[in-house]
N, C-alpha and C. Protein backbone atom coordinates (compact mmCIF):
# COMPACT_ATOMS: atom_id res chain seq x y z
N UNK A 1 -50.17 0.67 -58.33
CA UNK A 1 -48.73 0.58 -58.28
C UNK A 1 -48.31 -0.86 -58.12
N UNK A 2 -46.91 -1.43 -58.70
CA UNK A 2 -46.60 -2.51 -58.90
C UNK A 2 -45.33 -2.65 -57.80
N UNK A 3 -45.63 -2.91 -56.60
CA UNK A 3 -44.93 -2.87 -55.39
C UNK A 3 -43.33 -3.66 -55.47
N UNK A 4 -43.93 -4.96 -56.02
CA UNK A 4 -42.87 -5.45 -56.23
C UNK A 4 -41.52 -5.40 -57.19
N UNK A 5 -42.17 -4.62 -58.23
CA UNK A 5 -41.50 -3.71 -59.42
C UNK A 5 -40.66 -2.76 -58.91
N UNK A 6 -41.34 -1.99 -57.88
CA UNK A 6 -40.55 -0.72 -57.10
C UNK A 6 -39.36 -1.92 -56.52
N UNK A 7 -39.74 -2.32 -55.44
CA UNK A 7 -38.60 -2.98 -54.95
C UNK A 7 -37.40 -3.71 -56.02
N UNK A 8 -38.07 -4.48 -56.62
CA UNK A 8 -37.17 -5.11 -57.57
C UNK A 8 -36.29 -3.78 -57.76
N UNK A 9 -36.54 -2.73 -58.56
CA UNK A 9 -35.92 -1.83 -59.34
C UNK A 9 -34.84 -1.71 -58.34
N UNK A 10 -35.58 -1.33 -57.32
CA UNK A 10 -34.67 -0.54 -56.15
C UNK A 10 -33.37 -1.52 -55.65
N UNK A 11 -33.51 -2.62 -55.53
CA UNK A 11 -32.51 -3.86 -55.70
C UNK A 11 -31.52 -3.75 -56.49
N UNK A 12 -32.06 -3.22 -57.71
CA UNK A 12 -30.92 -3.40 -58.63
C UNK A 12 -29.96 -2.10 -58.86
N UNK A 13 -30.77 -1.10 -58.51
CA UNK A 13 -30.25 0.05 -58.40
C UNK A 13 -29.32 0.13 -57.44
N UNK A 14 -29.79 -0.53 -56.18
CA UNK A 14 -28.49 -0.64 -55.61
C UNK A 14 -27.04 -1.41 -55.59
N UNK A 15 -27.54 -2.52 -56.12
CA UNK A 15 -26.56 -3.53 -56.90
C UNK A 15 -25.50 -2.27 -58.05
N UNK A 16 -26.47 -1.91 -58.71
CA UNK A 16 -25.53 -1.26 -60.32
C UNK A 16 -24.67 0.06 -59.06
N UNK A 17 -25.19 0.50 -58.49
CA UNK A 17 -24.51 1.91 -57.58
C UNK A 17 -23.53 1.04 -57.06
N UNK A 18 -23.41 0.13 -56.04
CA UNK A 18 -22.45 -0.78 -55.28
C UNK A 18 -21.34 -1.38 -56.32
N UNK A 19 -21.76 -1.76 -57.47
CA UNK A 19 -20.70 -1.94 -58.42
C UNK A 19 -20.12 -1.30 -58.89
N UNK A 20 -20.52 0.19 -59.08
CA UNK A 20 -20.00 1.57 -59.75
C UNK A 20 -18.96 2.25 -58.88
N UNK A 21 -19.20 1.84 -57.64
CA UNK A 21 -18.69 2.12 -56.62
C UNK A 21 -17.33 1.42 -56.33
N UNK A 22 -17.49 0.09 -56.51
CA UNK A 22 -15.81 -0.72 -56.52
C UNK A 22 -15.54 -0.45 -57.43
N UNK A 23 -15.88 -0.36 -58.66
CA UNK A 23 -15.04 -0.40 -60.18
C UNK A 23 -14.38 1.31 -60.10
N UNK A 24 -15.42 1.97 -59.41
CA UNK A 24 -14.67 3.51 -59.83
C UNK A 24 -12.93 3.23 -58.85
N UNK A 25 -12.83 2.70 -57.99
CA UNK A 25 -11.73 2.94 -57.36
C UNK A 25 -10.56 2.53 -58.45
N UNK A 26 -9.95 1.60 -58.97
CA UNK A 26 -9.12 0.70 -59.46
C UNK A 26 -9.21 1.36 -60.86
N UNK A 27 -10.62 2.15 -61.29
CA UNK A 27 -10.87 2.91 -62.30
C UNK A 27 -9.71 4.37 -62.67
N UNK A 28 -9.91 4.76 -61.14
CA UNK A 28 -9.97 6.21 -60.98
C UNK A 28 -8.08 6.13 -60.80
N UNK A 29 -8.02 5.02 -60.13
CA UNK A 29 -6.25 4.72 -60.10
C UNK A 29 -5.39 4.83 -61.35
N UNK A 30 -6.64 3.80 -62.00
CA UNK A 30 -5.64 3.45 -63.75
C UNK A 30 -5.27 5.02 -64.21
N UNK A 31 -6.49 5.89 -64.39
CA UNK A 31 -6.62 6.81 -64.98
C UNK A 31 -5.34 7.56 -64.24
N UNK A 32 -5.09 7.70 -62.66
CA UNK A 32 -4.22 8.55 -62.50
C UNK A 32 -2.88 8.24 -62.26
N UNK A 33 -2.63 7.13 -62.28
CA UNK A 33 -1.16 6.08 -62.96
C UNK A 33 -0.75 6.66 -64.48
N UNK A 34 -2.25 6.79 -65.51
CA UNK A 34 -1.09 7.03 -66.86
C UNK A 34 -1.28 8.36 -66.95
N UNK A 35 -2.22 8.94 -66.19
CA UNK A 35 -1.57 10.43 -65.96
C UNK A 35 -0.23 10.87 -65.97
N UNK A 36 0.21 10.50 -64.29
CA UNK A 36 1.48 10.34 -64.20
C UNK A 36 2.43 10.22 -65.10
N UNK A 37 2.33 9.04 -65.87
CA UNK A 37 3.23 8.62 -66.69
C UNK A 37 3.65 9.20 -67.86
N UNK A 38 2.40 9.53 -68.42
CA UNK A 38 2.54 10.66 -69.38
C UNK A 38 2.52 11.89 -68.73
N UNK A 39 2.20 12.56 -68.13
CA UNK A 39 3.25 14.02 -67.82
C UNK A 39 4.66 13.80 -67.43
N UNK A 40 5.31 12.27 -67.19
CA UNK A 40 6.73 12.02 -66.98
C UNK A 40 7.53 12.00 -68.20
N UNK A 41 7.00 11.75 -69.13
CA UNK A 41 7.04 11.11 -70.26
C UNK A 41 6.56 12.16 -71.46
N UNK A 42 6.19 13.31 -70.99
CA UNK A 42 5.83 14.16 -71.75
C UNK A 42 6.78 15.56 -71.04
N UNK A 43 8.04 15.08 -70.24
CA UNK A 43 8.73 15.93 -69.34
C UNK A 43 7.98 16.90 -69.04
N UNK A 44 6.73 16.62 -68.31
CA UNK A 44 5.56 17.67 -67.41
C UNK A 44 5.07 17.97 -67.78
N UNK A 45 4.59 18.64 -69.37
CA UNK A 45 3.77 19.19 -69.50
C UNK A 45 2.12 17.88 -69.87
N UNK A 46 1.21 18.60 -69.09
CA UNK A 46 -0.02 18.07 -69.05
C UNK A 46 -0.72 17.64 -70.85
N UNK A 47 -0.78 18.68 -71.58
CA UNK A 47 -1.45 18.95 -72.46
C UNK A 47 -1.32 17.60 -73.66
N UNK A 48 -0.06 16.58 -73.79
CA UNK A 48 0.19 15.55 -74.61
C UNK A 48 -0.40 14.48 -74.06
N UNK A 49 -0.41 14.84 -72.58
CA UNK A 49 -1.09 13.40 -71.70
C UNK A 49 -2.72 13.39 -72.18
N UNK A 50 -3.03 14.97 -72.32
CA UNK A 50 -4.39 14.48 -72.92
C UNK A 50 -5.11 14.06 -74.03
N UNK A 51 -4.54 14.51 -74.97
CA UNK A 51 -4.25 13.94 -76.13
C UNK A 51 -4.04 12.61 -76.44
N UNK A 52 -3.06 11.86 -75.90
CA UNK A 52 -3.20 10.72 -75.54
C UNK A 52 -3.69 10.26 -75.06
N UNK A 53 -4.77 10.28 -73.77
CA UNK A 53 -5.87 9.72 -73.28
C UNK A 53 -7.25 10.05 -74.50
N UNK A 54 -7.67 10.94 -74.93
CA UNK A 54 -8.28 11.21 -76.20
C UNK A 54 -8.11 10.48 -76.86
N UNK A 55 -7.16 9.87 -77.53
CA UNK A 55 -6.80 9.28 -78.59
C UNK A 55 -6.84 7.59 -78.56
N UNK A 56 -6.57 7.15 -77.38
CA UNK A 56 -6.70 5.73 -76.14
C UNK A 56 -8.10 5.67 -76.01
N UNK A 57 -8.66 6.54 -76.18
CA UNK A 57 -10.71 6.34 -75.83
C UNK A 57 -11.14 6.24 -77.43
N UNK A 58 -10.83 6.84 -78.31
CA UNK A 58 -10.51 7.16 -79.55
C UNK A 58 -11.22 5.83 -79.89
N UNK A 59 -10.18 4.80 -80.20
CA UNK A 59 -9.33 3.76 -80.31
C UNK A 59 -10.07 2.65 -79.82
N UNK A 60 -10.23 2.84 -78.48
CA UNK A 60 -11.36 1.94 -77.52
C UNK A 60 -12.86 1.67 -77.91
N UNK A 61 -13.17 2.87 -78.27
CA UNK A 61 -14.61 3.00 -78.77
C UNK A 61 -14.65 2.52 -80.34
N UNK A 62 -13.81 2.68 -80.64
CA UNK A 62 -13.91 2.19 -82.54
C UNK A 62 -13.99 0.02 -82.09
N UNK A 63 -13.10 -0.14 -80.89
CA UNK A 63 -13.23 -1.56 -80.84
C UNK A 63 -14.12 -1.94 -80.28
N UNK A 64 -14.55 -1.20 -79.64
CA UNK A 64 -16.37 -1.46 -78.72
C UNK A 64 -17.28 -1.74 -79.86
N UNK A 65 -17.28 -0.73 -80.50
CA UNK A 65 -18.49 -1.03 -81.56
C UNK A 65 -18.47 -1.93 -82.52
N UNK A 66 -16.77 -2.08 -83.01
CA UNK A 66 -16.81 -3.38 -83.94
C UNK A 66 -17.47 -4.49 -83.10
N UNK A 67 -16.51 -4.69 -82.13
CA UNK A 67 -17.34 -6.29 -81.50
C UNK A 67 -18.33 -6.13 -81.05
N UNK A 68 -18.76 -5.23 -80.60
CA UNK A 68 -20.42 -4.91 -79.70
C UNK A 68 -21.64 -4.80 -80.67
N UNK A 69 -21.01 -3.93 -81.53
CA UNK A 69 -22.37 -3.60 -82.86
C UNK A 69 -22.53 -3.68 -84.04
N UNK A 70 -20.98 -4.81 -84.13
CA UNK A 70 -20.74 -5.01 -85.43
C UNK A 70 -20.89 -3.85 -86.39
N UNK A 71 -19.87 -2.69 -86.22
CA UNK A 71 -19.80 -1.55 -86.71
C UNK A 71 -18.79 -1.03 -87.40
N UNK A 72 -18.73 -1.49 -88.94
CA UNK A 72 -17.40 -1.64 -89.56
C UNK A 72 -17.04 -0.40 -89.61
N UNK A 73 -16.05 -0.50 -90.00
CA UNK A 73 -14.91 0.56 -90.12
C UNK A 73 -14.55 1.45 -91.76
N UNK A 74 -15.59 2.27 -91.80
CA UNK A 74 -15.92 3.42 -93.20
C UNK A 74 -14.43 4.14 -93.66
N UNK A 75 -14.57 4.22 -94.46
CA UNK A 75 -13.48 5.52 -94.85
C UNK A 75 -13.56 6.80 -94.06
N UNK A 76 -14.88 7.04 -94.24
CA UNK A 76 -14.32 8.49 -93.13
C UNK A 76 -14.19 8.03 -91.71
N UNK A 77 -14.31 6.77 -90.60
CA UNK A 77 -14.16 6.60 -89.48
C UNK A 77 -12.32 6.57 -89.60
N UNK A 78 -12.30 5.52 -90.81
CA UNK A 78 -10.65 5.52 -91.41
C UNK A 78 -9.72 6.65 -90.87
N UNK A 79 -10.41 7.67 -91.41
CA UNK A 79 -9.80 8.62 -91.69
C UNK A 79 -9.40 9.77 -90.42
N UNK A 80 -10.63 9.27 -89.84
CA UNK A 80 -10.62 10.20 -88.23
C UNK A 80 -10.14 9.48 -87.25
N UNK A 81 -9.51 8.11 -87.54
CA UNK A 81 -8.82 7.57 -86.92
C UNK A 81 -7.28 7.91 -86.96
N UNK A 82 -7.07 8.11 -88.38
CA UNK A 82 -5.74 8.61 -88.93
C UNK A 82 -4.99 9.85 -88.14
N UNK A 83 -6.78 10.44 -88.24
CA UNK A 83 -6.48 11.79 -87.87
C UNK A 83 -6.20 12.05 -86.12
N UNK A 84 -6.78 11.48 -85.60
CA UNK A 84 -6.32 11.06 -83.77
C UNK A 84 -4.95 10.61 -83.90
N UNK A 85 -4.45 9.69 -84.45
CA UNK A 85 -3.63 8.97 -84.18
C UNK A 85 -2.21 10.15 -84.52
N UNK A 86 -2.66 10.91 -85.82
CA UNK A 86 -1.54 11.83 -85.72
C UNK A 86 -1.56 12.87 -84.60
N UNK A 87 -2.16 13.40 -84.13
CA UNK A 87 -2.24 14.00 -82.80
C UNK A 87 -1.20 13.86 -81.76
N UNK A 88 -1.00 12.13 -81.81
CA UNK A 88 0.02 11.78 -80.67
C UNK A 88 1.18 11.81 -81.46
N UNK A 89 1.97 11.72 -83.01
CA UNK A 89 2.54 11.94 -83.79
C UNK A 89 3.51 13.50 -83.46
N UNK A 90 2.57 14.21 -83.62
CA UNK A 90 2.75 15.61 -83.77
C UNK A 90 3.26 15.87 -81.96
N UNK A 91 2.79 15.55 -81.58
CA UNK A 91 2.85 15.41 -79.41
C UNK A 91 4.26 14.87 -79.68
N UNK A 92 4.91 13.55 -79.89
CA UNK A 92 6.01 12.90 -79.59
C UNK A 92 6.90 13.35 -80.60
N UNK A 93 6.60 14.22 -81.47
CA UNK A 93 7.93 14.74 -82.79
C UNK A 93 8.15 15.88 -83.28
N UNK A 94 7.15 16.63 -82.66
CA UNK A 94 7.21 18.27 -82.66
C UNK A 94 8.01 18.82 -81.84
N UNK A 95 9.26 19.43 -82.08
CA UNK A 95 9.87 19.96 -80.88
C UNK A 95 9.76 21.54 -80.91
């Protein structure tokens, strides 16, 4: 066994947990701030707020991967982008 390997690991493990740990707070806030906002804004009902958070991760992840993995943007990603984006469309104009 590689003793110092264990420890090392264990170091960092606690480092990455201790960081997961501050970031979830300020995390867990954001998330329940645009909660709020959108069920205010969606005059209460829950179901558009999620949709819109869906659609906000959507969105996020298509820009993660461009800059992260240099992961262009296909016609069909195009297209399922289109297709999220009307989601919130249909949420803010459907009465």
């Amino acid at each position: 066994m590689n003793y110092k390997h264990i420890a090392l690991s264990f170091l960092i493990f606690t480092l990455g947990q201790t960081a997961l740990m501050l970031l979830g707070v300020p995390i867990t806030w954001a998330f329940m701030e645009a909660t709020r906002y959108a069920v205010s804004g969606f005059e209460g009902q829950f179901w558009p707020g999620r949709f819109t958070s869906f659609v906000s991760g959507i969105f996020v992840f298509t820009l993660m991967t461009y800059f992260f993995r240099e992961e262009g943007i296909t016609m069909k990603t195009g297209i399922s982008l289109g297709l999220a984006f009307s989601l919130i469309l249909v949420q803010l104009f459907w009465k």
